[in-house]
N, C-alpha and C. Protein backbone atom coordinates (compact mmCIF):
# COMPACT_ATOMS: atom_id res chain seq x y z
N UNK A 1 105.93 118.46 93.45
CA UNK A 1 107.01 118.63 94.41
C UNK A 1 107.16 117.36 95.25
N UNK A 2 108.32 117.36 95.15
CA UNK A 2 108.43 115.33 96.21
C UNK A 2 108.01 116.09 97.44
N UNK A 3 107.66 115.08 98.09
CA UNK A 3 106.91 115.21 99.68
C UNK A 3 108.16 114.61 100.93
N UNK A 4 107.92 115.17 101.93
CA UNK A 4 108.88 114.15 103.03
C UNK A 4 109.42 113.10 102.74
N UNK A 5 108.70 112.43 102.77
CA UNK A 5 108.96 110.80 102.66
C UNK A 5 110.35 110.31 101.91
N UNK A 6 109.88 110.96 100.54
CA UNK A 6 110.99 110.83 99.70
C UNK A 6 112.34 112.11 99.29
N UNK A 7 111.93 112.87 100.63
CA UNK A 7 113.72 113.51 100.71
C UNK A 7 114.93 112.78 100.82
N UNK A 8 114.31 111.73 101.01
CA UNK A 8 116.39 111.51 102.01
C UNK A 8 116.00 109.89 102.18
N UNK A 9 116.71 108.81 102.01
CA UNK A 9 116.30 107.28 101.74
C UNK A 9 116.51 107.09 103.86
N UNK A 10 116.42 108.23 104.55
CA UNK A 10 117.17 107.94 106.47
C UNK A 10 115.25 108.59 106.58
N UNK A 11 114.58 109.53 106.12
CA UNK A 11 113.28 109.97 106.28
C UNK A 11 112.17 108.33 105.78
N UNK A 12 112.53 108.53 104.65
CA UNK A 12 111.32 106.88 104.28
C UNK A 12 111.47 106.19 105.20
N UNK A 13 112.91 105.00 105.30
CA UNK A 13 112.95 104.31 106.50
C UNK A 13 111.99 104.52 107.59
N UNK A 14 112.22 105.94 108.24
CA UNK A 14 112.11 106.01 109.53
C UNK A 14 110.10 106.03 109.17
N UNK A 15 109.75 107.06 108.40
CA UNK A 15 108.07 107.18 107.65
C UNK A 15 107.50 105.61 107.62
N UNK A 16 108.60 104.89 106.71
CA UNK A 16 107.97 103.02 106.42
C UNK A 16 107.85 102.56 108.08
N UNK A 17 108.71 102.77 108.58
CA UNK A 17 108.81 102.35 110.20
C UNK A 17 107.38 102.43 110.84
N UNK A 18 107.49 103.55 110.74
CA UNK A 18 106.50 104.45 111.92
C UNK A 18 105.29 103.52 111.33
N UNK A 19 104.89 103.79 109.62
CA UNK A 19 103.30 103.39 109.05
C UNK A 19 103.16 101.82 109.02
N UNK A 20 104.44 101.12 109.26
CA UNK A 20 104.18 99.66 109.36
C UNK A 20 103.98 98.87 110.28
N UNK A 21 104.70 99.59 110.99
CA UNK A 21 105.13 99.18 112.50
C UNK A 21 105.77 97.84 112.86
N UNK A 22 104.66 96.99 113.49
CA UNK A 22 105.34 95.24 113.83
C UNK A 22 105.35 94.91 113.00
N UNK A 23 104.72 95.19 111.86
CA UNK A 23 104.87 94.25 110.15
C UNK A 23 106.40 94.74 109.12
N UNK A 24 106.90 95.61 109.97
CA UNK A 24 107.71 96.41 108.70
C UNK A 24 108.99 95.32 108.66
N UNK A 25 109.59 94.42 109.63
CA UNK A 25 110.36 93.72 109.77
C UNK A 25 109.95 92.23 109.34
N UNK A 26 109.09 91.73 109.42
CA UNK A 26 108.55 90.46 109.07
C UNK A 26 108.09 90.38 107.48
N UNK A 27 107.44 91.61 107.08
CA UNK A 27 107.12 92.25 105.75
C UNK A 27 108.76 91.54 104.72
N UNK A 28 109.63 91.95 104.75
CA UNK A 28 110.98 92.23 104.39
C UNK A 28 111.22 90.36 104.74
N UNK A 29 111.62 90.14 105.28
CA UNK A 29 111.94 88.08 105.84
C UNK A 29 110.83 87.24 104.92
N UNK A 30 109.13 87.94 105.14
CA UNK A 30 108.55 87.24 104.02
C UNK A 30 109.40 87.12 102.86
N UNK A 31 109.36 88.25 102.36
CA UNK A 31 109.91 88.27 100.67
C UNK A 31 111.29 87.86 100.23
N UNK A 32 112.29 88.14 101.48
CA UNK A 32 113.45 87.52 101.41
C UNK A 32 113.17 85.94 101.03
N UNK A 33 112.62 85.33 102.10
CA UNK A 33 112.56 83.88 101.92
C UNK A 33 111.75 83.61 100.49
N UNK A 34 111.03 83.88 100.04
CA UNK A 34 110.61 84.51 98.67
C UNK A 34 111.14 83.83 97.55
N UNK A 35 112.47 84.92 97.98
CA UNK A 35 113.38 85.29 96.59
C UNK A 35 114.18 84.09 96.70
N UNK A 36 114.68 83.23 98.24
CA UNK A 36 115.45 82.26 98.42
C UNK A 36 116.83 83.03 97.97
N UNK A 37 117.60 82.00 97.07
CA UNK A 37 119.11 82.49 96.52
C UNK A 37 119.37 82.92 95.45
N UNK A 38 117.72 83.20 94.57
CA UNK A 38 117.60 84.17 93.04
C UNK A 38 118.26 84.93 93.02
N UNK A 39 118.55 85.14 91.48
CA UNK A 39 119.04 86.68 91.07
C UNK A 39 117.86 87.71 91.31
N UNK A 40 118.11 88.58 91.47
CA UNK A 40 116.53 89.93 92.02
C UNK A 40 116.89 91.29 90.94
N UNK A 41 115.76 91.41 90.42
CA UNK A 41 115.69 92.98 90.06
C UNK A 41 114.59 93.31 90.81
N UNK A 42 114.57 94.50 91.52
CA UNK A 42 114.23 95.08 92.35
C UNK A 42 113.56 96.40 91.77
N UNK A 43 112.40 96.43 91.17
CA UNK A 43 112.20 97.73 91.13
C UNK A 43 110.91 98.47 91.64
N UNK A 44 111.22 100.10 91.22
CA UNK A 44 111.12 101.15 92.47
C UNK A 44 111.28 100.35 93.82
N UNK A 45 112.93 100.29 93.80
CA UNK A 45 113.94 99.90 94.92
C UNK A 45 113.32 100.25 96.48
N UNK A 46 113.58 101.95 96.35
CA UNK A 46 114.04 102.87 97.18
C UNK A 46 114.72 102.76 97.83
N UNK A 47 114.74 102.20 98.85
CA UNK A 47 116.15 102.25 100.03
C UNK A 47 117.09 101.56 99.99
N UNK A 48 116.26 100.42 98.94
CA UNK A 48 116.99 99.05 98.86
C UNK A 48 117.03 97.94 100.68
N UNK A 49 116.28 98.11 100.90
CA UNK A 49 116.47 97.61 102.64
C UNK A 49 116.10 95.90 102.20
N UNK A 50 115.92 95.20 101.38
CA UNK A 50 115.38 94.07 101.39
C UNK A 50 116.88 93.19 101.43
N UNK A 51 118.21 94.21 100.89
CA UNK A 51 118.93 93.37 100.47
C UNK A 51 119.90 93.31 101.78
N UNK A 52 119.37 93.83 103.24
CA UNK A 52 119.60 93.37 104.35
C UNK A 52 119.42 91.91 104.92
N UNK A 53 117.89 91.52 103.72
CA UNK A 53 118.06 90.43 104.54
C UNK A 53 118.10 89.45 103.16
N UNK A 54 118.82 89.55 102.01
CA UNK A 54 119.45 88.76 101.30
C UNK A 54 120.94 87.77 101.26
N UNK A 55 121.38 87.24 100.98
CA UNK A 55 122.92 86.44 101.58
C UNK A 55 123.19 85.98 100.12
N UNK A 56 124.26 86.84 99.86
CA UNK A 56 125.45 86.48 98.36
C UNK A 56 124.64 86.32 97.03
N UNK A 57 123.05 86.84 97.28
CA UNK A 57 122.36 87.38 95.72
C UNK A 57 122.98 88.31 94.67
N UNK A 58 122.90 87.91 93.11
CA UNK A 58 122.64 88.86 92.34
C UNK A 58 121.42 89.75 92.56
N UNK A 59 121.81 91.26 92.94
CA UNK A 59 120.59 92.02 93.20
C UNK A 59 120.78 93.22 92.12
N UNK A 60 120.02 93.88 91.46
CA UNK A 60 120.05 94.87 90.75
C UNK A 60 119.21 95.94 91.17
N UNK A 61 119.04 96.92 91.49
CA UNK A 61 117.68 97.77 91.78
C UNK A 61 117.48 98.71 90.95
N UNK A 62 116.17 99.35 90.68
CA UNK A 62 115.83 100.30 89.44
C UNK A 62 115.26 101.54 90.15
N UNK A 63 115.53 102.38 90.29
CA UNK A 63 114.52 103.31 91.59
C UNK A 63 114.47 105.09 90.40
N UNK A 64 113.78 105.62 90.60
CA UNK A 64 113.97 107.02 89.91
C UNK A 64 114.51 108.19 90.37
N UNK A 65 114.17 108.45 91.99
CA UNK A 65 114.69 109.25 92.68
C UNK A 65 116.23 109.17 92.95
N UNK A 66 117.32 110.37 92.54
CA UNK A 66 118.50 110.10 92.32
C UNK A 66 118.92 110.14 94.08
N UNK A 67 118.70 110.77 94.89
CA UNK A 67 118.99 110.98 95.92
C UNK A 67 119.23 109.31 96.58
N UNK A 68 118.06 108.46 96.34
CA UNK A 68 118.17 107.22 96.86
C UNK A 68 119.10 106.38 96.09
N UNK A 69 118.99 106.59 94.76
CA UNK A 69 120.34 106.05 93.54
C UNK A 69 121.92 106.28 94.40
N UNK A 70 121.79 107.62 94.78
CA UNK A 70 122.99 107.90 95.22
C UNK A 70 123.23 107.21 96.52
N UNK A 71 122.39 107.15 97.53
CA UNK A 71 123.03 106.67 98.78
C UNK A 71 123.29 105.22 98.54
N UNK A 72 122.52 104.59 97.61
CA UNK A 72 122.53 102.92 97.67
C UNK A 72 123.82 102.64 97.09
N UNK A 73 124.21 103.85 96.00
CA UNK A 73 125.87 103.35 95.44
C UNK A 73 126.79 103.23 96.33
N UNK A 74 126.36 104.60 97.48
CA UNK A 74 127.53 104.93 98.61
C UNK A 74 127.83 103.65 99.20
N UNK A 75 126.68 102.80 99.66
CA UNK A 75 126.63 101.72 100.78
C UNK A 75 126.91 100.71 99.28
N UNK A 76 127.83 100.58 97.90
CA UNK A 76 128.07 99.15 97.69
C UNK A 76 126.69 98.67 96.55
N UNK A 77 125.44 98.91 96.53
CA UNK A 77 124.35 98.13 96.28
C UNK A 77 124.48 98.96 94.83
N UNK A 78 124.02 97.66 93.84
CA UNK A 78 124.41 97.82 92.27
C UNK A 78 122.70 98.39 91.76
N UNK A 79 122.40 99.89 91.90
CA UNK A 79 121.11 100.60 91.32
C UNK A 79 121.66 101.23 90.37
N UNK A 80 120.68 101.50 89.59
CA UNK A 80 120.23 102.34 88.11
C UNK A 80 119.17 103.33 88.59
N UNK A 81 119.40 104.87 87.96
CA UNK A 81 118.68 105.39 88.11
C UNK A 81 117.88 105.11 86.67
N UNK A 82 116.28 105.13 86.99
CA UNK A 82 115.79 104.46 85.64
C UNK A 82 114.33 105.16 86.26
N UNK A 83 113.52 105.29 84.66
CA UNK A 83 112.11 105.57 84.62
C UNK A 83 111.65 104.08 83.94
N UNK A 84 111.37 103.38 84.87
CA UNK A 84 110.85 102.26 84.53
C UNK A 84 109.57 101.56 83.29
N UNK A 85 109.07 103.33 83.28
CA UNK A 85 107.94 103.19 81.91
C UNK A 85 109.12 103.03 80.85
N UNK A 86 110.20 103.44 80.43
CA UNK A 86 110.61 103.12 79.23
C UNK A 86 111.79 102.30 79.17
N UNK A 87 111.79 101.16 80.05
CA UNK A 87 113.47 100.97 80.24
C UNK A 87 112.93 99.30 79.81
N UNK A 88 113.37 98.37 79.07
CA UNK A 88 113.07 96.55 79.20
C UNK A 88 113.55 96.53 80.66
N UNK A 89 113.41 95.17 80.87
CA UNK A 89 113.85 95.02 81.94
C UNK A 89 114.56 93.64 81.84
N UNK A 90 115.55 93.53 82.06
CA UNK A 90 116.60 92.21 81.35
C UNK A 90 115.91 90.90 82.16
N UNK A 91 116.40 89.89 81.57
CA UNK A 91 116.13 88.52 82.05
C UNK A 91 116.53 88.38 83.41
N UNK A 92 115.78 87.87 84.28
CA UNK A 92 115.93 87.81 85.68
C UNK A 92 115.70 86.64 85.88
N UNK A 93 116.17 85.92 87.29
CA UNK A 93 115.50 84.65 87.77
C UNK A 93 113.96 84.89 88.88
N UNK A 94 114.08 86.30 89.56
CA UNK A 94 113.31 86.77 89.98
C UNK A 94 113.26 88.24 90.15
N UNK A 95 112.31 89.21 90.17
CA UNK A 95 111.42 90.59 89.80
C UNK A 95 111.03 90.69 91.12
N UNK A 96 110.73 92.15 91.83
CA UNK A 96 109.99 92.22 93.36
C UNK A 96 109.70 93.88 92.28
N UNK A 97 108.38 93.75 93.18
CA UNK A 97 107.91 95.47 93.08
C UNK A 97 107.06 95.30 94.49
N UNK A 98 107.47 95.89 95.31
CA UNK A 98 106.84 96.01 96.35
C UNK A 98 106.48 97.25 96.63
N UNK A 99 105.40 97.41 97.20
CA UNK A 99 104.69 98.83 97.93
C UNK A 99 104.88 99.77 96.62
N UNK A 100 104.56 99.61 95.95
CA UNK A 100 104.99 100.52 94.49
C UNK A 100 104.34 100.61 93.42
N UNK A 101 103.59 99.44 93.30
CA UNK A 101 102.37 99.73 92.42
C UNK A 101 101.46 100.47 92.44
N UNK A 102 100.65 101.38 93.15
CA UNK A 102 100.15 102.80 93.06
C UNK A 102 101.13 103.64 92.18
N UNK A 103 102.27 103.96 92.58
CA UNK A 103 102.87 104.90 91.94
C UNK A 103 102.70 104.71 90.82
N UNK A 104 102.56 103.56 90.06
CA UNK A 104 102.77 103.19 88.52
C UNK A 104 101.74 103.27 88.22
N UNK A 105 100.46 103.80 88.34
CA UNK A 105 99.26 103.74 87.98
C UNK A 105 99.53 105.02 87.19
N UNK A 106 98.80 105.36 85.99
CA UNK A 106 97.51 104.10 85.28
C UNK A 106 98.66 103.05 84.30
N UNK A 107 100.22 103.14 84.26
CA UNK A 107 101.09 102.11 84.01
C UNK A 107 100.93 100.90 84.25
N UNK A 108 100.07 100.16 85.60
CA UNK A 108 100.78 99.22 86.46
C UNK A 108 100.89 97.79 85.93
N UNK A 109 99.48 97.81 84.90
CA UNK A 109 99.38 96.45 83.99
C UNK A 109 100.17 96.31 82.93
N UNK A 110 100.78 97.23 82.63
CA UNK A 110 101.76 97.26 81.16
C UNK A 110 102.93 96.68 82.20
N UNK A 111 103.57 97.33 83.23
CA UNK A 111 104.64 96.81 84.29
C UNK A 111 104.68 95.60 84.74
N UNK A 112 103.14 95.20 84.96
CA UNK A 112 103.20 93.49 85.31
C UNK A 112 103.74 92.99 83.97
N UNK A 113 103.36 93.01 83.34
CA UNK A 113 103.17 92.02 81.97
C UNK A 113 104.95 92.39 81.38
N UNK A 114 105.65 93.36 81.86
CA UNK A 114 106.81 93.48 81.18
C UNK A 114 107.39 92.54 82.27
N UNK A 115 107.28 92.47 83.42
CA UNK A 115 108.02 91.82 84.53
C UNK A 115 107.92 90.31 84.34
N UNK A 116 106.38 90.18 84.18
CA UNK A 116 106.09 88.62 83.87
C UNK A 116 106.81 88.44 82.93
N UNK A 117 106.97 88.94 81.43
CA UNK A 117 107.80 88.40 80.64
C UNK A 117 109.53 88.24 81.13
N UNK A 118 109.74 88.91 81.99
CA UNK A 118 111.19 89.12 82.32
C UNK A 118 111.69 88.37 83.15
N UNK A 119 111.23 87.78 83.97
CA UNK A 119 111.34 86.74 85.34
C UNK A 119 110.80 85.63 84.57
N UNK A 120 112.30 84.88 84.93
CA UNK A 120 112.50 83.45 84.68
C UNK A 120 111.79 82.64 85.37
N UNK A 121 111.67 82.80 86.75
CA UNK A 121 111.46 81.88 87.83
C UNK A 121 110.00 82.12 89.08
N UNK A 122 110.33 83.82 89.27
CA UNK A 122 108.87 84.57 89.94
C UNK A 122 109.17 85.90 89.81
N UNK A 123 107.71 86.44 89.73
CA UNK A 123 107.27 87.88 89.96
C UNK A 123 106.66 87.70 91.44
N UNK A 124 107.62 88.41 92.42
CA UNK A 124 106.48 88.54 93.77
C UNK A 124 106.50 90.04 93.45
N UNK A 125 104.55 90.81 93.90
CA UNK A 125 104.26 92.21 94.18
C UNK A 125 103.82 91.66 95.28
N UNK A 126 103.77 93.18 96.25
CA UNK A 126 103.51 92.85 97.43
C UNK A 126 103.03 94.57 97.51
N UNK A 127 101.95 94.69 97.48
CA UNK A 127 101.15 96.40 97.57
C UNK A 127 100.19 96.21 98.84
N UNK A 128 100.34 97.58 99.65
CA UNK A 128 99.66 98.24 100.78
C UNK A 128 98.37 98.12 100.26
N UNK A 129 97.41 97.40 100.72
CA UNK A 129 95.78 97.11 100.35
C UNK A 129 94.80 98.27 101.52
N UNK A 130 95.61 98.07 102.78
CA UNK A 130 95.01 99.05 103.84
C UNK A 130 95.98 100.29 103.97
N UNK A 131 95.56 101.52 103.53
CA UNK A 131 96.47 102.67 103.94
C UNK A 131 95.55 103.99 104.06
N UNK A 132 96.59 104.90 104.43
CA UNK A 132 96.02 106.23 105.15
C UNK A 132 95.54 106.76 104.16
N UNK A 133 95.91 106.72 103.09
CA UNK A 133 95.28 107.88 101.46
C UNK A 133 94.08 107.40 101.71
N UNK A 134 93.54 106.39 101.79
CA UNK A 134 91.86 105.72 101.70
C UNK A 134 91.23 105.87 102.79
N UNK A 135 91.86 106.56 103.48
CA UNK A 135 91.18 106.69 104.98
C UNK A 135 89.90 107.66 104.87
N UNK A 136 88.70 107.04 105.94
CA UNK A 136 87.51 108.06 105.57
C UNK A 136 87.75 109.57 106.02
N UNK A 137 88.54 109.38 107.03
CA UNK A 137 88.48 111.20 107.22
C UNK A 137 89.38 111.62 106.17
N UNK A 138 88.74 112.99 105.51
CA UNK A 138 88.91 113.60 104.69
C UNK A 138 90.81 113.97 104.64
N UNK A 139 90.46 114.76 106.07
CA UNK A 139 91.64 115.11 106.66
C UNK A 139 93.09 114.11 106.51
N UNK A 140 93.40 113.11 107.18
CA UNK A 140 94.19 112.19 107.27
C UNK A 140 94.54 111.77 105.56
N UNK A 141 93.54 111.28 104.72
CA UNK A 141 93.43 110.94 103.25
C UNK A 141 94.30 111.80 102.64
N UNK A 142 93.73 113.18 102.88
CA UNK A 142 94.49 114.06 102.04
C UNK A 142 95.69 114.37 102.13
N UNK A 143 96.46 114.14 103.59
CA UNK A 143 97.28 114.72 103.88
C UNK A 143 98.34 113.15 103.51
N UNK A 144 97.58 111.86 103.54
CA UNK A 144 98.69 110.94 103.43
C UNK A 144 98.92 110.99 101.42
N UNK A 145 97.97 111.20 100.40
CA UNK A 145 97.83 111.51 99.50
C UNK A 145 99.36 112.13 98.67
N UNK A 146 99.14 113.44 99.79
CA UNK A 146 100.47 114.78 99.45
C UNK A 146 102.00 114.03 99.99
N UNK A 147 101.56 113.40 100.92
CA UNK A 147 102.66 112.75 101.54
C UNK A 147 103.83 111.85 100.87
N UNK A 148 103.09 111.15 99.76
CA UNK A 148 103.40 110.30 99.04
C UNK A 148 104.23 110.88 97.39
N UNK A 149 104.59 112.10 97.45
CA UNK A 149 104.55 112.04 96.03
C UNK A 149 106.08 111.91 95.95
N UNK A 150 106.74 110.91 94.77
CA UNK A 150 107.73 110.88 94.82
C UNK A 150 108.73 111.88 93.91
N UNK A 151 107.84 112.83 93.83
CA UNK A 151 108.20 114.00 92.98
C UNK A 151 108.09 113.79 90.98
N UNK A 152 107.79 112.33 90.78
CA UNK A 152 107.80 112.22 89.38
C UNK A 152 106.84 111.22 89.46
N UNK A 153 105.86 111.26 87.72
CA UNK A 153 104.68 110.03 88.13
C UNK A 153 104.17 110.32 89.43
N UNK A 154 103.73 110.73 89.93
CA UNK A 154 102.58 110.40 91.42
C UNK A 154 101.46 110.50 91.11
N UNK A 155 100.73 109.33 91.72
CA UNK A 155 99.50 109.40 91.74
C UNK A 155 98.89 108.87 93.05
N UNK A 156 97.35 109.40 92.89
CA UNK A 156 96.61 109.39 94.34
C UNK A 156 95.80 108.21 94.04
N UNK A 157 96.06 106.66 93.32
CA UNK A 157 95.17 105.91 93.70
C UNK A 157 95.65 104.82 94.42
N UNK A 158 94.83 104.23 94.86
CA UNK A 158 95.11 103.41 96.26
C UNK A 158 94.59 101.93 95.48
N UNK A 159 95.04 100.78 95.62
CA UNK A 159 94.52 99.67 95.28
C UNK A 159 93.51 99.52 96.62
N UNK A 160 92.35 98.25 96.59
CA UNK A 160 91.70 98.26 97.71
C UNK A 160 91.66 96.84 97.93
N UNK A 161 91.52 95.45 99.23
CA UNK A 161 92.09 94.57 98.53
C UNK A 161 91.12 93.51 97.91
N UNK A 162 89.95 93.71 97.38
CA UNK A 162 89.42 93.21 96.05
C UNK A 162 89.93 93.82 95.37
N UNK A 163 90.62 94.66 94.39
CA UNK A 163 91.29 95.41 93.65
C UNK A 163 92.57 94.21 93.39
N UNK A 164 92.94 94.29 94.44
CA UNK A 164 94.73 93.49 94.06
C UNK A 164 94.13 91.97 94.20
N UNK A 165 93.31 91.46 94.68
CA UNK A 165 93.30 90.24 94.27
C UNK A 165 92.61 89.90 93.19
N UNK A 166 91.89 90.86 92.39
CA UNK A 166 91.32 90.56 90.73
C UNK A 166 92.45 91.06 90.18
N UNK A 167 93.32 91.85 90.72
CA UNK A 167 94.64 92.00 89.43
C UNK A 167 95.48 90.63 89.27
N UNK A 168 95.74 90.39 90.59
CA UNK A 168 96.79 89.30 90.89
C UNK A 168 96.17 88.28 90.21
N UNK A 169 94.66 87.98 90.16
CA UNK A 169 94.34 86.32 89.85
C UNK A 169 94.32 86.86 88.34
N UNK A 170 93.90 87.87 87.55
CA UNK A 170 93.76 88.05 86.24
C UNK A 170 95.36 88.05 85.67
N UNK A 171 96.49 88.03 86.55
CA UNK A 171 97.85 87.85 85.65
C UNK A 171 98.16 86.79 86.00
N UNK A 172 97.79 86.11 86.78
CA UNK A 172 97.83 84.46 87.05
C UNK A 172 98.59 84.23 88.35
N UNK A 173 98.27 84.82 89.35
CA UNK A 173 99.30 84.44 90.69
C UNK A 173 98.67 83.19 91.00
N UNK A 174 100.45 82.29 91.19
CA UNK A 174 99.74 81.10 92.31
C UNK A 174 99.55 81.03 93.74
N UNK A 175 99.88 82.43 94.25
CA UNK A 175 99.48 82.42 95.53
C UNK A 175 99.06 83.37 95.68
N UNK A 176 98.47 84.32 96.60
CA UNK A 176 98.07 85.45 97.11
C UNK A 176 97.88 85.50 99.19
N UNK A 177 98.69 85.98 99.45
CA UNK A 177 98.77 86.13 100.61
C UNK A 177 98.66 87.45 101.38
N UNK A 178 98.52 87.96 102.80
CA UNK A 178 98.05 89.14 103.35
C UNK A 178 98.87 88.94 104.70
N UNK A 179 99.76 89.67 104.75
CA UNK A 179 100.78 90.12 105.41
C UNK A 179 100.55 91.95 106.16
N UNK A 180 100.04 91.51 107.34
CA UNK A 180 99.77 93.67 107.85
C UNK A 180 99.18 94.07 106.88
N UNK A 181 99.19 95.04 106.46
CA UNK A 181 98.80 96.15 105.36
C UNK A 181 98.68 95.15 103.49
N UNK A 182 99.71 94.77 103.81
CA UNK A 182 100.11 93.94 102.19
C UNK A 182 99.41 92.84 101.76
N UNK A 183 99.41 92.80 100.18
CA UNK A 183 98.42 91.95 99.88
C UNK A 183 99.76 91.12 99.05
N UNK A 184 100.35 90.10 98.79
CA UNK A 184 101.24 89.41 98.40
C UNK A 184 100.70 88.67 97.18
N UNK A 185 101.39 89.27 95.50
CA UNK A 185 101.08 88.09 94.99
C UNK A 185 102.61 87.26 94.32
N UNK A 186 101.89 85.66 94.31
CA UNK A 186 103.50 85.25 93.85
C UNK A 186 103.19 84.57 92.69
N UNK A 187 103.55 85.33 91.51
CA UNK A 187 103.71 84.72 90.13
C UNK A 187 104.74 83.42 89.87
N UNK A 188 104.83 82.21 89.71
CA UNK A 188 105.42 81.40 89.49
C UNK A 188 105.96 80.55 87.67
N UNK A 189 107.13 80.34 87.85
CA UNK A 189 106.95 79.61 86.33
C UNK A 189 107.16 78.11 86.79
């Protein structure tokens, strides 16, 4: 059953808000400056909020939940509703999967390696290394766990951040950076 979070793309926002806090705005300007004036596929989109702070990009987004498919068409923004395990993913100048790699687990290395092949120019991921699912009280863990499910694919594992920086250096990032919660890697060609 999808959880809060992912009822309504006006609930995440406000959920990403609350769990990011001072980072949730600077988070978003990192990766913008990032992408620079690339073409972007964007996937597991969700709200699409990055392309607030994009200026006259090709942006594409891939997200599964139709509810968020639907509002992003309303507001203009060019998404696909897509299950990303079976879809290629066309030639890009640049790929973002942000905060989204958990969900794709035990997928997430088949997803890098389709992205790496697909991005011309960079793969930036950028995954939550510190979060509430990993939290020691039982209580809080479990409840951020349930919190999360986006009603399709969910899963309860958490990267930790030795975790994302042996993924990131084993697909070859040339950078790795730590932003609040996020562990940043930036694949380069």
């Amino acid at each position: 059953m999808r959880s809060i979070v992912y009822w309504h793309p006006f609930t995440y926002k406000l959920i990403m808000r609350l769990i990011y806090g001072k980072y949730y705005i600077p988070f978003y300007g990192k990766i913008a400056n990032e992408i620079g004036k690339m073409e972007l596929l964007d996937i597991c989109c969700g709200d699409c909020y990055i392309t607030h702070f994009l200026s006259g990009n090709k942006y594409l987004g891939y997200e599964i939940i139709p509810t968020f498919v639907k509002k992003a068409r309303k507001k203009g923004i060019n998404v696909e509703l897509v299950d990303i395990r079976n879809k290629p993913f066309p030639e890009t100048e640049c790929i973002l999967i942000a905060r989204a790699l958990y969900q794709l687990y035990p997928y997430h290395e088949e997803i890098i390696s389709k992205a790496l092949k697909s991005a011309k120019k960079k793969l930036i991921i950028a995954e939550s290394a510190i979060n509430l699912a990993s939290s020691r009280n039982p209580i809080i863990s479990s409840i951020a766990k349930r919190s999360t499910n986006p009603g399709v694919h969910s899963s309860n594992k958490r990267f930790n951040p030795d975790e994302l920086r042996e993924l990131y250096e084993k697909f070859g990032a040339k950078r790795i950076e730590f932003l609040g919660r996020d562990f940043i890697g930036i694949f380069e060609k």
